[in-house]
Protein backbone atom coordinates (compact mmCIF):
# COMPACT_ATOMS: atom_id res chain seq x y z
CA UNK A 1 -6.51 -36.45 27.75
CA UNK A 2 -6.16 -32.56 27.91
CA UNK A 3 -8.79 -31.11 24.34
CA UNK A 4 -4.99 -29.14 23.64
CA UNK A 5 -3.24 -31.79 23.17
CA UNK A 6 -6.12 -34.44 20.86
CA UNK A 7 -7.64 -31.45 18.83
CA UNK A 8 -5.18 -30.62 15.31
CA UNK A 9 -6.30 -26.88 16.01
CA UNK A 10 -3.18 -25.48 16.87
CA UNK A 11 -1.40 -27.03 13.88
CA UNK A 12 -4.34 -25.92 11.25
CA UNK A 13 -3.94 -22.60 12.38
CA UNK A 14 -0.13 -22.37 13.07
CA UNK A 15 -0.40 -23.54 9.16
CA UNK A 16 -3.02 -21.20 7.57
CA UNK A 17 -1.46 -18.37 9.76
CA UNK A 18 1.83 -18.68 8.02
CA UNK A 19 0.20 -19.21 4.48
CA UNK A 20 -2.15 -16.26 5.25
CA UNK A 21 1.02 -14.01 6.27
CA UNK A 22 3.13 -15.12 3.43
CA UNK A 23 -0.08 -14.31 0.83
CA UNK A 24 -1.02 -11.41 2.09
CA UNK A 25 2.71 -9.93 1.97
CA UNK A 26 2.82 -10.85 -2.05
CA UNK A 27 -0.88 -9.30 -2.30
CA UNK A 28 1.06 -5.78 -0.68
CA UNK A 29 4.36 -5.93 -2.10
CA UNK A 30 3.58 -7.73 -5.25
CA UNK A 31 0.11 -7.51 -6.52
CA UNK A 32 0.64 -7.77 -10.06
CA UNK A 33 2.10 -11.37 -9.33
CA UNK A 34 -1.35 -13.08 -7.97
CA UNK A 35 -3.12 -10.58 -10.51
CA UNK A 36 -1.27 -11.89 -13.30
CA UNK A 37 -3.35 -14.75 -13.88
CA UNK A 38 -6.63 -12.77 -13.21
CA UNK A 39 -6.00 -9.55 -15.27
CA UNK A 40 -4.71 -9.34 -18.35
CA UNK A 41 -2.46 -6.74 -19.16
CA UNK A 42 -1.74 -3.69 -18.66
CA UNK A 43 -3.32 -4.43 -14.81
CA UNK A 44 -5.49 -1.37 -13.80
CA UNK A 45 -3.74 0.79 -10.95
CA UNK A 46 -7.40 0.29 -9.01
CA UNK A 47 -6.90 -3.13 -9.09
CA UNK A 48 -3.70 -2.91 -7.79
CA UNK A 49 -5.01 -0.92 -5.10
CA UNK A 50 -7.77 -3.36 -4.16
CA UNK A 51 -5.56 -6.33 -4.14
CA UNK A 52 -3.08 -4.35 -1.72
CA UNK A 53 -5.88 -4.07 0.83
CA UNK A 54 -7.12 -7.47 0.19
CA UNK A 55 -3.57 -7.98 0.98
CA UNK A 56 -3.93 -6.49 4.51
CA UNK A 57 -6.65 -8.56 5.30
CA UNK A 58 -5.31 -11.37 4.71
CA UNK A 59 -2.05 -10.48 5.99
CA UNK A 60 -3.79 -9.50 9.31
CA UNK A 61 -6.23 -12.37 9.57
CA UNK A 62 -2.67 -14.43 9.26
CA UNK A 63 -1.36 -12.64 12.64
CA UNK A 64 -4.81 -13.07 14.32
CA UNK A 65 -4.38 -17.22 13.68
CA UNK A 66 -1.08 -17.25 14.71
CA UNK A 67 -1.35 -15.24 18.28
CA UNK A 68 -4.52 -18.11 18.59
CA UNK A 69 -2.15 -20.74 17.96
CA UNK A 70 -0.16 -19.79 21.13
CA UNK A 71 -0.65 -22.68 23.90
CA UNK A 72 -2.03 -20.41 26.43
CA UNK A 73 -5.87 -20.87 27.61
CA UNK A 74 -6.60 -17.33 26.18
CA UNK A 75 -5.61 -18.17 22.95
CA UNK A 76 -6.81 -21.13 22.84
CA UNK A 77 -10.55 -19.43 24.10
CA UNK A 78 -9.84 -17.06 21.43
CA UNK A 79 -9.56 -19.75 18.32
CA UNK A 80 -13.63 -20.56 17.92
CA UNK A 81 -14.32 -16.25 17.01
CA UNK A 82 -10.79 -16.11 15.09
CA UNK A 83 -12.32 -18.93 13.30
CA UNK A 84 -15.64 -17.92 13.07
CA UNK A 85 -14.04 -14.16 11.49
CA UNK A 86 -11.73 -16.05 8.75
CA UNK A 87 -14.70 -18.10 7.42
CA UNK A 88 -16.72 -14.97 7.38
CA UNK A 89 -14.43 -13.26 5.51
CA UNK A 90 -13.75 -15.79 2.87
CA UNK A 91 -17.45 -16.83 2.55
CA UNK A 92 -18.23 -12.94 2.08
CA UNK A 93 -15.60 -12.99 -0.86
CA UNK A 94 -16.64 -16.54 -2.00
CA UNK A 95 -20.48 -14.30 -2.22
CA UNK A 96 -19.38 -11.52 -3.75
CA UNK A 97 -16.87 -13.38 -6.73
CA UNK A 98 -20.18 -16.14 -7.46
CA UNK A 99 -22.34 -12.67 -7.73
CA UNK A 100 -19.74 -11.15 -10.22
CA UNK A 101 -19.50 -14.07 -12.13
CA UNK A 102 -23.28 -15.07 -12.52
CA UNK A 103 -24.88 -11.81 -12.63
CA UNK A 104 -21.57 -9.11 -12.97
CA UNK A 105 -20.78 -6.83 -16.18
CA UNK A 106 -17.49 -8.83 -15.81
CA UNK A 107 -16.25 -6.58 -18.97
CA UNK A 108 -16.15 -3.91 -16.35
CA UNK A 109 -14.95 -5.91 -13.61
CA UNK A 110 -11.55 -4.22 -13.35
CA UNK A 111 -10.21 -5.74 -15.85
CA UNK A 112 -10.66 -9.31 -14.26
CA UNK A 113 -11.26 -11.72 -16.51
CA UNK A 114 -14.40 -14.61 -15.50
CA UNK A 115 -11.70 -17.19 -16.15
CA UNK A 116 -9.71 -15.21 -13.69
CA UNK A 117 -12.59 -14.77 -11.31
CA UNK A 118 -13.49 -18.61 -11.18
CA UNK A 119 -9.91 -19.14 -10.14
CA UNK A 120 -9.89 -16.60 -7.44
CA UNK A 121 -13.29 -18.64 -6.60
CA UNK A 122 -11.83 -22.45 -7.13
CA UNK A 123 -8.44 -21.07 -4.26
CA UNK A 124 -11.06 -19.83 -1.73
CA UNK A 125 -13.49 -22.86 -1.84
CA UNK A 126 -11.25 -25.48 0.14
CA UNK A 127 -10.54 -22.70 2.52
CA UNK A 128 -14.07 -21.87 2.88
CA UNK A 129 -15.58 -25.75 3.04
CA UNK A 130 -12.59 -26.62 5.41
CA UNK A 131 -13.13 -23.37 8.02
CA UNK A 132 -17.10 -24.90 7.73
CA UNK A 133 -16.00 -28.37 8.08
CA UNK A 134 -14.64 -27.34 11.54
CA UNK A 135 -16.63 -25.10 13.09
CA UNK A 136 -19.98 -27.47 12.43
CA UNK A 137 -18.87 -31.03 11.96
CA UNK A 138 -15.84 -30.91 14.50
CA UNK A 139 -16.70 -28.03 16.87
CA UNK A 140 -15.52 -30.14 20.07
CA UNK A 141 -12.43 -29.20 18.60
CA UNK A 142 -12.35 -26.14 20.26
């Protein structure tokens, strides 16, 4: 049996490809929805800002899984490094919001609150474990 057709690959990132297109679109056309539960009100027009690009990360991270979800044998070469760059990405934020929380001046945080910031943190971990999951316990996946 062909590794194409045994290994759930295609489907996990046909899946997080869509979810990552669909979240990053709401992150650039409506950031003050996801920011809603972060920042309290009024939301600071720099964190607007920063969630837009966030937005085009993820938005763009969402095309890269999707064009590696094609069943050609480029793509499918291609899924181990487009996997490899999500969970870098998402670890590097996972870093960066466990820094802010433990040793941040969260009161200037822009205008996050550290309730806010250890939900941004509790959405990322599954994403984070899961990308780790696969690429060290099941990397005969790929």
């Amino acid at each position: 049996m062909s590794t194409y057709t045994t290994s759930p690959l295609r489907s996990l990132f046909l899946v997080e490809g869509i979810m990552k297109l669909a979240g990053g679109l709401v992150f650039i056309i409506s950031p003050q929805t996801p920011l809603s539960v972060a920042v309290a009100a009024p939301i600071p027009p720099s964190a607007l800002l920063l969630s837009r690009l966030l937005g085009t990360q993820t938005l763009t991270l969402g095309i890269s899984m999707l064009l590696a979800s094609a069943k050609t044998p480029k793509a499918a070469s291609s899924r181990r490094i487009v996997y490899w760059t999500v969970f870098a990405r998402d670890a590097t934020l996972v870093t960066v919001l466990v820094l802010q929380i433990s040793f941040g001046d969260n009161a200037d945080a822009l205008g996050f609150s550290p309730k806010g910031l250890r939900t941004w943190l509790a959405e990322l971990m599954p994403f984070c474990l899961g990308h780790l999951w696969v690429l060290t316990a099941k990397s005969h996946w790929f």
